[in-house]
N, C-alpha and C. Protein backbone atom coordinates (compact mmCIF):
# COMPACT_ATOMS: atom_id res chain seq x y z
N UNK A 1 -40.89 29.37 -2.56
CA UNK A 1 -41.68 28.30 -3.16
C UNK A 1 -41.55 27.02 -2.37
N UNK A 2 -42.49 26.53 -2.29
CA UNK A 2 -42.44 24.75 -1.50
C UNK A 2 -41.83 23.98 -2.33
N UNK A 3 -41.39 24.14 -3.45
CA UNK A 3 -41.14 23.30 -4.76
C UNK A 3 -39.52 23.01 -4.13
N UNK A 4 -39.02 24.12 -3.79
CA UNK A 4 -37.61 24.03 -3.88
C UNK A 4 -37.53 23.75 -2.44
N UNK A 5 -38.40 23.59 -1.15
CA UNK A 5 -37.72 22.79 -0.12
C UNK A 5 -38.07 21.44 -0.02
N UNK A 6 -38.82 20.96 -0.92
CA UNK A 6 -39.43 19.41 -0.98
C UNK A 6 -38.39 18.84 -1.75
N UNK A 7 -37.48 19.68 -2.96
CA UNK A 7 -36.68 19.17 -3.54
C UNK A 7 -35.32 17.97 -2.99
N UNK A 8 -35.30 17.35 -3.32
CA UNK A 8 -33.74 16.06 -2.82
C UNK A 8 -32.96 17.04 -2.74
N UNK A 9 -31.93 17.03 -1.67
CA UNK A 9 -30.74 18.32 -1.32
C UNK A 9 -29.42 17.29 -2.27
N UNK A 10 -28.67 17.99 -2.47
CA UNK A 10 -27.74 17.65 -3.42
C UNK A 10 -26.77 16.94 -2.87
N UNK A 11 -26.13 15.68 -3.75
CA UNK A 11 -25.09 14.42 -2.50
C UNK A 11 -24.37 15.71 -1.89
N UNK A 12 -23.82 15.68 -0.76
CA UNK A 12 -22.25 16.35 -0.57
C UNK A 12 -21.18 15.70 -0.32
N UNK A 13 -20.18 15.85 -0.98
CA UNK A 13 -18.96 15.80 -1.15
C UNK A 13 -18.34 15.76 0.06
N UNK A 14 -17.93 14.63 0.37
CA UNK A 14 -16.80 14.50 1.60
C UNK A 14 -15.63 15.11 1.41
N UNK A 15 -15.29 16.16 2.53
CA UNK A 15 -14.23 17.20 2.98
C UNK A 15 -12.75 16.11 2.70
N UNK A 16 -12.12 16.58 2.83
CA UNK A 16 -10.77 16.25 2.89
C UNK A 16 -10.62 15.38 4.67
N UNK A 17 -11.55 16.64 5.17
CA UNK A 17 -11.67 16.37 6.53
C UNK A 17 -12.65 15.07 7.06
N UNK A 18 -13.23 14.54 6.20
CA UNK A 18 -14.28 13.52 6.53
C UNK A 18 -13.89 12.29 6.01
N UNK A 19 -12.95 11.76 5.42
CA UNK A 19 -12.39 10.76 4.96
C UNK A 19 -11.65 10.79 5.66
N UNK A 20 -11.30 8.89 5.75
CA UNK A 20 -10.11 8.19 6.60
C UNK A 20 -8.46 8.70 5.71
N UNK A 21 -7.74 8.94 6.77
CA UNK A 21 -6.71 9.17 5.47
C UNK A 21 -5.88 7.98 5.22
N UNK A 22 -6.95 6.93 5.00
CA UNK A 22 -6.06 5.49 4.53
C UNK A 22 -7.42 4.36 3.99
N UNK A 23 -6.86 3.83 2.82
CA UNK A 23 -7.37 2.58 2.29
C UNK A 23 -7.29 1.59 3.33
N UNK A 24 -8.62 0.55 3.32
CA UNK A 24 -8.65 -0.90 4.57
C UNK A 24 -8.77 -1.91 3.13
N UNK A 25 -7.92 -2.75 3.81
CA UNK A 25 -7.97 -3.80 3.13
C UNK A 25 -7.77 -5.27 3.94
N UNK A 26 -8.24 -6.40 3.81
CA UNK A 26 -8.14 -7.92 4.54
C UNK A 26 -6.81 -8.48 3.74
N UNK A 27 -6.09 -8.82 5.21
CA UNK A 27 -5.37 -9.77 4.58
C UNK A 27 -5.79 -11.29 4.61
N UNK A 28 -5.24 -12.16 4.14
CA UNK A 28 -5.73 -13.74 3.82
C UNK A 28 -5.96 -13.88 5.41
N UNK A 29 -4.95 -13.93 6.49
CA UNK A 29 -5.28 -14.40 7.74
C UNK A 29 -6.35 -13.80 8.30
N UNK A 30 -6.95 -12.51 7.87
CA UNK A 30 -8.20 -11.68 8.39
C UNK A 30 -7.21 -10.36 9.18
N UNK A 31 -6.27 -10.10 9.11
CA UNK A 31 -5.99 -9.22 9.42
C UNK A 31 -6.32 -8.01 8.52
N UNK A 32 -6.36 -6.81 9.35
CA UNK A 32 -6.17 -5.43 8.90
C UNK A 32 -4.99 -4.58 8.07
N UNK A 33 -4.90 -4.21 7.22
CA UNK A 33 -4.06 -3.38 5.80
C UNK A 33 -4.79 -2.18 5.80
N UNK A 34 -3.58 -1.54 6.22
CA UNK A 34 -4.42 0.08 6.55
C UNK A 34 -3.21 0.50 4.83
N UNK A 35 -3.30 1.05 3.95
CA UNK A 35 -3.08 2.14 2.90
C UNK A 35 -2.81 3.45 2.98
N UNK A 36 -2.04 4.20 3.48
CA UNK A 36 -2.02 5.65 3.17
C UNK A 36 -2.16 6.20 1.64
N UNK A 37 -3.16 7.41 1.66
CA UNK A 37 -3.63 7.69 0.66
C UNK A 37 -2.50 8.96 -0.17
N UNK A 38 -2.29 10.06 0.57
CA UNK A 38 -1.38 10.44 0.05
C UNK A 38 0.22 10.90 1.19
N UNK A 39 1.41 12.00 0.79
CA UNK A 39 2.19 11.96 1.81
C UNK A 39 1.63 12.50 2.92
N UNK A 40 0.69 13.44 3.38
CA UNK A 40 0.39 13.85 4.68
C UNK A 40 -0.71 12.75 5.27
N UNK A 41 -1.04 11.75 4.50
CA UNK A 41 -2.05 10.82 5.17
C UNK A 41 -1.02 9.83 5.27
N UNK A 42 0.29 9.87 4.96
CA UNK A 42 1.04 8.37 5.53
C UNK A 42 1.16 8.91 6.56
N UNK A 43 1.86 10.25 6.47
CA UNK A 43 2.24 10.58 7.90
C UNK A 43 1.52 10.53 8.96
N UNK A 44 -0.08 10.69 8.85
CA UNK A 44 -0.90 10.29 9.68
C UNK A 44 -0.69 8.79 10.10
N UNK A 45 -1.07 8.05 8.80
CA UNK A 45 -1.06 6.61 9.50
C UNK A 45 0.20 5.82 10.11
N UNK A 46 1.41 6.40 9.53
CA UNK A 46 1.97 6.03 10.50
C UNK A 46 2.74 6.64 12.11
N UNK A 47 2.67 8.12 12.17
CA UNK A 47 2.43 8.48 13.40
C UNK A 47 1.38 8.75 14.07
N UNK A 48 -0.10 8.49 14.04
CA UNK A 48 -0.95 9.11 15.00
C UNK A 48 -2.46 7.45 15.09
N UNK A 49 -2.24 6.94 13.85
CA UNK A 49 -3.21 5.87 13.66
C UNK A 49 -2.41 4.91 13.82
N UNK A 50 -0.93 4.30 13.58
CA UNK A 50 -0.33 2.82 13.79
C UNK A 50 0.07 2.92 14.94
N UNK A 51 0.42 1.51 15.66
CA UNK A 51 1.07 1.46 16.93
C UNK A 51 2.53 0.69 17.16
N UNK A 52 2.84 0.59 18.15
CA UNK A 52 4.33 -0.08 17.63
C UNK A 52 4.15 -1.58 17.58
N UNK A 53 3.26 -1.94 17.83
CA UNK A 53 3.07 -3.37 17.53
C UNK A 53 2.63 -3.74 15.97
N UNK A 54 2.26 -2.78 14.99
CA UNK A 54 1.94 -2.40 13.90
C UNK A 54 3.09 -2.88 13.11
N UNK A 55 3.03 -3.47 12.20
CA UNK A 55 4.08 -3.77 10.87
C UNK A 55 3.70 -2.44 10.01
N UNK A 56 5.04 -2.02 9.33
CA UNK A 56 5.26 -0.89 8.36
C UNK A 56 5.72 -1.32 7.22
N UNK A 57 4.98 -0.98 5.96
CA UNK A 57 5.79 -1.46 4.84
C UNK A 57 5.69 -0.01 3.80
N UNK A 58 6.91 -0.72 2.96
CA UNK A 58 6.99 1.05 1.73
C UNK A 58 7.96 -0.09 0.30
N UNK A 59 7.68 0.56 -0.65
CA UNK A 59 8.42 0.33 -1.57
C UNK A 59 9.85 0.80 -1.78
N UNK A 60 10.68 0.17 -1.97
CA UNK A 60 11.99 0.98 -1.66
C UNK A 60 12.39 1.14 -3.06
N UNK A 61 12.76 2.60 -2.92
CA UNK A 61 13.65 3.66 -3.96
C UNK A 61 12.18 3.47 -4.97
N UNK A 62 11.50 3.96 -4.45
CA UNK A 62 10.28 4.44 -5.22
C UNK A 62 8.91 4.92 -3.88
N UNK A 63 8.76 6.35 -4.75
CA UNK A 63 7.93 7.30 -3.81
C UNK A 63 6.52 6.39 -4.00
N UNK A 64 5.65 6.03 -2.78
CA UNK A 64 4.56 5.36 -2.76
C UNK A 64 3.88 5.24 -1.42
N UNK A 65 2.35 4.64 -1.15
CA UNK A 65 1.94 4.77 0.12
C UNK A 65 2.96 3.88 1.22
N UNK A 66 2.43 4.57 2.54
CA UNK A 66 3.02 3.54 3.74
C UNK A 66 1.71 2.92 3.76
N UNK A 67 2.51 1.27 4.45
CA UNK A 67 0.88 0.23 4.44
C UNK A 67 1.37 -0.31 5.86
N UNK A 68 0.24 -0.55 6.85
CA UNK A 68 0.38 -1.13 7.92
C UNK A 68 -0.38 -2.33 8.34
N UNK A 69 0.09 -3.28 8.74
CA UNK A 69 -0.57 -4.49 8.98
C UNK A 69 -1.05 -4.69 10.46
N UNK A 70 -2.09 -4.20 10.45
CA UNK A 70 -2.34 -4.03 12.25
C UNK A 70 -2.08 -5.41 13.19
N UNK A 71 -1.07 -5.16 13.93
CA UNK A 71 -0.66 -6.78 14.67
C UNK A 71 -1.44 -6.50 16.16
N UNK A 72 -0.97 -7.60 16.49
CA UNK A 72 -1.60 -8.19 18.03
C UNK A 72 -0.26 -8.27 18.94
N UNK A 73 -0.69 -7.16 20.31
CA UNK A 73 0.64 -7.66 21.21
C UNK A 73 0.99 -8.95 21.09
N UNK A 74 2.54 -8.84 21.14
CA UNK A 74 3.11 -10.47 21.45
C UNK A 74 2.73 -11.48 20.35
N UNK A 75 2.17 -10.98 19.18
CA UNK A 75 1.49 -12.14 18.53
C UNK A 75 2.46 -11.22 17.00
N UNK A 76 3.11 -12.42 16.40
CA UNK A 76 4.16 -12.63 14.91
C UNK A 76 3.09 -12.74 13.98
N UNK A 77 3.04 -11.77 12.99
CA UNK A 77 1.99 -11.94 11.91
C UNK A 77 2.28 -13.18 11.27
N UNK A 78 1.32 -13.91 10.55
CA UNK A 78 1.60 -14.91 9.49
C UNK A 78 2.14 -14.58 8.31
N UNK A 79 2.66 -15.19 7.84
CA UNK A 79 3.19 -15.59 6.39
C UNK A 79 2.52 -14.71 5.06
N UNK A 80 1.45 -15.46 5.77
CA UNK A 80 0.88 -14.61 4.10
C UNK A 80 0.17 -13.31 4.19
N UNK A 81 0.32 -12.92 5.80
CA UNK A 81 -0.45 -11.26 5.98
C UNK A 81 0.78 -10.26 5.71
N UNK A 82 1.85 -11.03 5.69
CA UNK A 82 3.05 -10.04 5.14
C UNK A 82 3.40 -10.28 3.91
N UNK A 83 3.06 -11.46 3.24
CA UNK A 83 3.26 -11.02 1.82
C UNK A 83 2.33 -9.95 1.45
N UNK A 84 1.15 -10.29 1.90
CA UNK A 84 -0.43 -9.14 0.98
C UNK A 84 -0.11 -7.84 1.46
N UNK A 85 0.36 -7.47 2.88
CA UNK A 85 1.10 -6.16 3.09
C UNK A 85 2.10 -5.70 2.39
N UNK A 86 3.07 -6.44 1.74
CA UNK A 86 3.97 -6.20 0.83
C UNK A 86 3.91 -5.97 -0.20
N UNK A 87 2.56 -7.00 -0.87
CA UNK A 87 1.89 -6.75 -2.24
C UNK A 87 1.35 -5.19 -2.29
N UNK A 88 0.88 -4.54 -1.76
CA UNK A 88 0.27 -3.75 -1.73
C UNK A 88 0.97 -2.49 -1.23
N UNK A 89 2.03 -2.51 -0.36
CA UNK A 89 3.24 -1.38 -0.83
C UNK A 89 3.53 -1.59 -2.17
N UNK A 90 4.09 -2.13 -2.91
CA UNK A 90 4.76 -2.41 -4.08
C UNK A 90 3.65 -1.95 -5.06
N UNK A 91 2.13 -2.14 -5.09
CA UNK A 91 1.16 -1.94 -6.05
C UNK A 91 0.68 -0.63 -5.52
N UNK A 92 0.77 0.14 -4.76
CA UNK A 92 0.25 1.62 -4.58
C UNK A 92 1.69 2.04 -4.11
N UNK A 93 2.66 2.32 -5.22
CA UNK A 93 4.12 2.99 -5.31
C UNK A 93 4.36 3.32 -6.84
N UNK A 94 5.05 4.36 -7.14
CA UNK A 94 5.50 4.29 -8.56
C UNK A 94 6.32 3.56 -9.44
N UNK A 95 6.51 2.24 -8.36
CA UNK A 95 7.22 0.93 -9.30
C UNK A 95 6.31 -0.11 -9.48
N UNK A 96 4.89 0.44 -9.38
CA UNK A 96 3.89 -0.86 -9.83
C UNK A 96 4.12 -1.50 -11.36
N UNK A 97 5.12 -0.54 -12.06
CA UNK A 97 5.26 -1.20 -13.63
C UNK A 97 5.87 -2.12 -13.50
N UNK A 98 6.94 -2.31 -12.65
CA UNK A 98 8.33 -3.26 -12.51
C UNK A 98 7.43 -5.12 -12.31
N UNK A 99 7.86 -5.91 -12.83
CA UNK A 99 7.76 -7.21 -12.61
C UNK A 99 7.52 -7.41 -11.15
N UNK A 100 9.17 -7.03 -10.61
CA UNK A 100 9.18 -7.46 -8.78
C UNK A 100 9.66 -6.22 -8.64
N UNK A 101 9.69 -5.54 -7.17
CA UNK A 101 10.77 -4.82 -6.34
C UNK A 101 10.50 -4.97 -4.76
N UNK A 102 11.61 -4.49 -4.35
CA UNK A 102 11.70 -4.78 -2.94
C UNK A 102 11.14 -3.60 -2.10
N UNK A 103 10.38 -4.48 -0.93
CA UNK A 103 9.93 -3.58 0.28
C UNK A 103 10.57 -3.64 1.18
N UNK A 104 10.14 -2.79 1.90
CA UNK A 104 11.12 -2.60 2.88
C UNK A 104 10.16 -2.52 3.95
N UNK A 105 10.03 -3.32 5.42
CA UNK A 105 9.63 -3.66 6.43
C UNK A 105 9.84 -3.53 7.87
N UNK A 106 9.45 -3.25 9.02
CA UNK A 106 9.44 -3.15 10.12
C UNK A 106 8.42 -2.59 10.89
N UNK A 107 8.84 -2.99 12.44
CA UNK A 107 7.84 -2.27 13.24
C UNK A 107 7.54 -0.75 13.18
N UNK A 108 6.62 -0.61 13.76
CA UNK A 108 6.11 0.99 13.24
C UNK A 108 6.96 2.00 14.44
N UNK A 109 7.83 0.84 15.27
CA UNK A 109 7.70 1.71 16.43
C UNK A 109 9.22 2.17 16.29
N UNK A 110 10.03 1.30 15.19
CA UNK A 110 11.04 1.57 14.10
C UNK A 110 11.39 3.04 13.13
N UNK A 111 9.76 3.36 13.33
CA UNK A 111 10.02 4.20 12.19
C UNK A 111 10.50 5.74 12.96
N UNK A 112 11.41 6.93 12.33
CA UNK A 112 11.10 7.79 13.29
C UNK A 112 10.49 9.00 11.51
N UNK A 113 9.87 10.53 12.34
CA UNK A 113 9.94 11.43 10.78
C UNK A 113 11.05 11.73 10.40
N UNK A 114 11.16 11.64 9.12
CA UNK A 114 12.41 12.91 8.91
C UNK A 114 12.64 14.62 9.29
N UNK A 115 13.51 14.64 9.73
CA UNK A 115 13.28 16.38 10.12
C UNK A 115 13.68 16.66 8.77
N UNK A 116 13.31 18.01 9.50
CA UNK A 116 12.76 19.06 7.63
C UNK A 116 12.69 18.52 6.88
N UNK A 117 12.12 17.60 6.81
CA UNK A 117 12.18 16.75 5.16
C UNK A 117 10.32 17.03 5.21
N UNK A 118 10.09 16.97 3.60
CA UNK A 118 8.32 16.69 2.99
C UNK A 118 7.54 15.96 3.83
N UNK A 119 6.45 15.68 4.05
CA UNK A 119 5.90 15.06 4.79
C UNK A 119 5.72 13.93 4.01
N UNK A 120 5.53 12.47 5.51
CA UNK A 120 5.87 11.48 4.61
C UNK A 120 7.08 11.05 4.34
N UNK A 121 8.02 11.36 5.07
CA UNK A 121 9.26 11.07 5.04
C UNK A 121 10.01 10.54 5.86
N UNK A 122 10.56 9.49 5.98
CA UNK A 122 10.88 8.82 7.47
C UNK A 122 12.50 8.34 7.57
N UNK A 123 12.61 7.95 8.36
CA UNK A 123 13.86 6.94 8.70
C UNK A 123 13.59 5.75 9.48
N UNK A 124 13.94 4.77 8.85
CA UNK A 124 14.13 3.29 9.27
C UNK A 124 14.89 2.67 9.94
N UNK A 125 14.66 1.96 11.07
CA UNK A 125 15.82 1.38 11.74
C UNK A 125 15.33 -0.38 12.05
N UNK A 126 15.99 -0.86 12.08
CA UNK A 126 15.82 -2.56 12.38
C UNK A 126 14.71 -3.10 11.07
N UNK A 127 14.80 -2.23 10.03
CA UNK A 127 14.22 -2.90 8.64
C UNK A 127 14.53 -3.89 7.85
N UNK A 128 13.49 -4.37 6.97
CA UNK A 128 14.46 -5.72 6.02
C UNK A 128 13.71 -5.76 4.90
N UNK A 129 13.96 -6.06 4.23
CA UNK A 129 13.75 -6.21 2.91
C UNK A 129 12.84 -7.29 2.54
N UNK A 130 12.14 -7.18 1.52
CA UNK A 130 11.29 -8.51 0.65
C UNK A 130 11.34 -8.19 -0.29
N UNK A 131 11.15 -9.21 -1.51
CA UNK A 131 11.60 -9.14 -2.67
C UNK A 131 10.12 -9.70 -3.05
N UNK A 132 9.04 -8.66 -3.75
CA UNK A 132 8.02 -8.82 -4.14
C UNK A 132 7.51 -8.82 -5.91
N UNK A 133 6.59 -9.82 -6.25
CA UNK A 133 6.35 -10.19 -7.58
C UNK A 133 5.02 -9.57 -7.34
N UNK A 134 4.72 -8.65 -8.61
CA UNK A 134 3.50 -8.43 -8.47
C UNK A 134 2.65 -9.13 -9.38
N UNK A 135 2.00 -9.97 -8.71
CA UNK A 135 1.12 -11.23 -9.03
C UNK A 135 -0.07 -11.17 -9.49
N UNK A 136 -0.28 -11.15 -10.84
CA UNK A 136 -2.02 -10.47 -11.43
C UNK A 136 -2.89 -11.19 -10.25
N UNK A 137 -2.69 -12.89 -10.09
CA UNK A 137 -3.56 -13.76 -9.31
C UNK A 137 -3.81 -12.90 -7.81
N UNK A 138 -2.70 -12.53 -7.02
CA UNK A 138 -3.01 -11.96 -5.40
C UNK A 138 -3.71 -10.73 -5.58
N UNK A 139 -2.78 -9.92 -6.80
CA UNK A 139 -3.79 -8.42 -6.51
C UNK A 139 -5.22 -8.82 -6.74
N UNK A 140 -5.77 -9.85 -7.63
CA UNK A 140 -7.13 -9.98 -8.27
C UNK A 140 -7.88 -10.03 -6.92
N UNK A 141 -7.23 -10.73 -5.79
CA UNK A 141 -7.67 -11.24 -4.84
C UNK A 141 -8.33 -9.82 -4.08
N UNK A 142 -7.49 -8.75 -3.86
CA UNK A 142 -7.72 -7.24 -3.43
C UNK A 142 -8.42 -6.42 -4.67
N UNK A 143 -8.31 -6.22 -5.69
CA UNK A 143 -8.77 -5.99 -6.46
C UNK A 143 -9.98 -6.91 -7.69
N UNK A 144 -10.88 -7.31 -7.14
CA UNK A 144 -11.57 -8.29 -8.54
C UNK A 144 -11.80 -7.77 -9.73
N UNK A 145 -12.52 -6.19 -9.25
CA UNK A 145 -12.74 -5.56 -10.73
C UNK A 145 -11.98 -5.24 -11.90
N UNK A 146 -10.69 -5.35 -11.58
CA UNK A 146 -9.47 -5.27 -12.07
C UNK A 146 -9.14 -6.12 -12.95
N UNK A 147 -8.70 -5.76 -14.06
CA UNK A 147 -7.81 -6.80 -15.05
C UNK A 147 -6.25 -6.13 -14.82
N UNK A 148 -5.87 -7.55 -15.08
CA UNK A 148 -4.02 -7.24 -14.36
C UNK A 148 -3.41 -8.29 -16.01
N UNK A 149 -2.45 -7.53 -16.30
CA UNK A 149 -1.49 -8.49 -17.37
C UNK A 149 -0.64 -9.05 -16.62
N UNK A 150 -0.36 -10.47 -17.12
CA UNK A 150 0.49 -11.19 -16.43
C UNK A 150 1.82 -11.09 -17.37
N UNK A 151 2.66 -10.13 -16.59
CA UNK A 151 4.12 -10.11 -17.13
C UNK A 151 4.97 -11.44 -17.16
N UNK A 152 4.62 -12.74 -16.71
CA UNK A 152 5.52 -13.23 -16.15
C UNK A 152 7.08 -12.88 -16.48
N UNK A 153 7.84 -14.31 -15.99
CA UNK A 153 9.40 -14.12 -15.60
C UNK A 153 9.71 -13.74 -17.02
N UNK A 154 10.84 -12.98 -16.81
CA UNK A 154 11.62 -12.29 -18.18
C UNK A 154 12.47 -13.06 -18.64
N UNK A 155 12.01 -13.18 -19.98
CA UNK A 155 13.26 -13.89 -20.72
C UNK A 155 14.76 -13.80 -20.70
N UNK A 156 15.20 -15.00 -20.81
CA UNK A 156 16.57 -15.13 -21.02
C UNK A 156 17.25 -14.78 -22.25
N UNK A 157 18.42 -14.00 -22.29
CA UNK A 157 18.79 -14.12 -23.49
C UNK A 157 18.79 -12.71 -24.45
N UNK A 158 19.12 -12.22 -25.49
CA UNK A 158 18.60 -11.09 -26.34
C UNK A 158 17.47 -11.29 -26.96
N UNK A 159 16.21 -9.69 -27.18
CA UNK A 159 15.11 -10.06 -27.37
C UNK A 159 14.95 -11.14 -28.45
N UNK A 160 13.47 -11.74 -28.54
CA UNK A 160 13.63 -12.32 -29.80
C UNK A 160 13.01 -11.41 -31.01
N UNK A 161 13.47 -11.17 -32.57
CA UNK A 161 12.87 -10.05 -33.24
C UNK A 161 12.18 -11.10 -34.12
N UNK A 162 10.90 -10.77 -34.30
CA UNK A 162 10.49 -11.68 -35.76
C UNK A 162 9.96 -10.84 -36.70
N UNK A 163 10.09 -11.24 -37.76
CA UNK A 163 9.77 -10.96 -38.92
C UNK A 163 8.35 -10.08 -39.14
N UNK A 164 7.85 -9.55 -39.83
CA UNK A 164 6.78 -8.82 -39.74
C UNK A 164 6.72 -9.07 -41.55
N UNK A 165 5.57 -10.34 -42.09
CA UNK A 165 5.76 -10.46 -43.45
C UNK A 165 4.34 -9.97 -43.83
């Protein structure tokens, strides 16, 4: 029938194989935030897509993407392209509930795999730490569509209980 080759062919579904295996995101300075999507796409991005001039970030003591901040030979990222790289380890990790936690940072050229270990699994050398707040205001900035609760700072003290009259 002509009916059925005139017909619209049906969307298709991008392969596993046709997707980037990483989220892009801008940081404030205009730099690049590459996202790994799951563990065999960190492992991509950070052995075969980052370079050693590349910043590496991960959430520490919590399983989550690797995020890379694409740098410039010879050139020290700014200030605030490593906080939003940091924000964003910490918010695509399984401690996005936590108020703050710490990332953990370095060059990519730092990182090596773990043998026999899962994919996605690395060892760190010349790393450091940041101590990240996850900020309804910055993620809004990466995320708009998003509503974020603002946890702020935790009280001092034992809870307070009130009355229920």
């Amino acid at each position: 029938r002509d009916d059925a080759r005139d017909a619209p062919a049906a969307p298709v579904r991008p392969t596993r194989d046709d997707r980037e295996p990483f989220m892009r995101f801008r940081a404030s300075d205009g730099s690049d935030i590459l996202v790994g999507r799951s563990a065999r796409d960190n492992e991509t991005l950070t052995f075969r897509v980052a370079n050693g001039s590349d910043r590496w970030f991960h959430a520490r003591d919590f399983q989550g993407s690797h995020v890379v901040l694409r740098g410039q030979r010879g050139k020290e990222p700014q200030a605030a392209a490593l906080d939003d790289a940091a924000l964003l380890a910490a918010w695509f990790s399984k401690g996005r509930e936590e108020r703050a936690l710490d990332v953990t940072t370095t060059d990519v050229k730092h990182i090596r795999p773990a043998k026999d270990a899962a994919p996605g699994r690395v060892h760190v050398s010349n790393g450091r730490t940041i101590r990240v707040r996850l900020d309804p205001v910055k993620l809004k900035r990466f995320f708009p569509d998003r509503e974020f609760l603002d946890r702020g700072p935790r009280p001092k003290g034992p809870p307070i209980r009130r009355r229920v009259s």
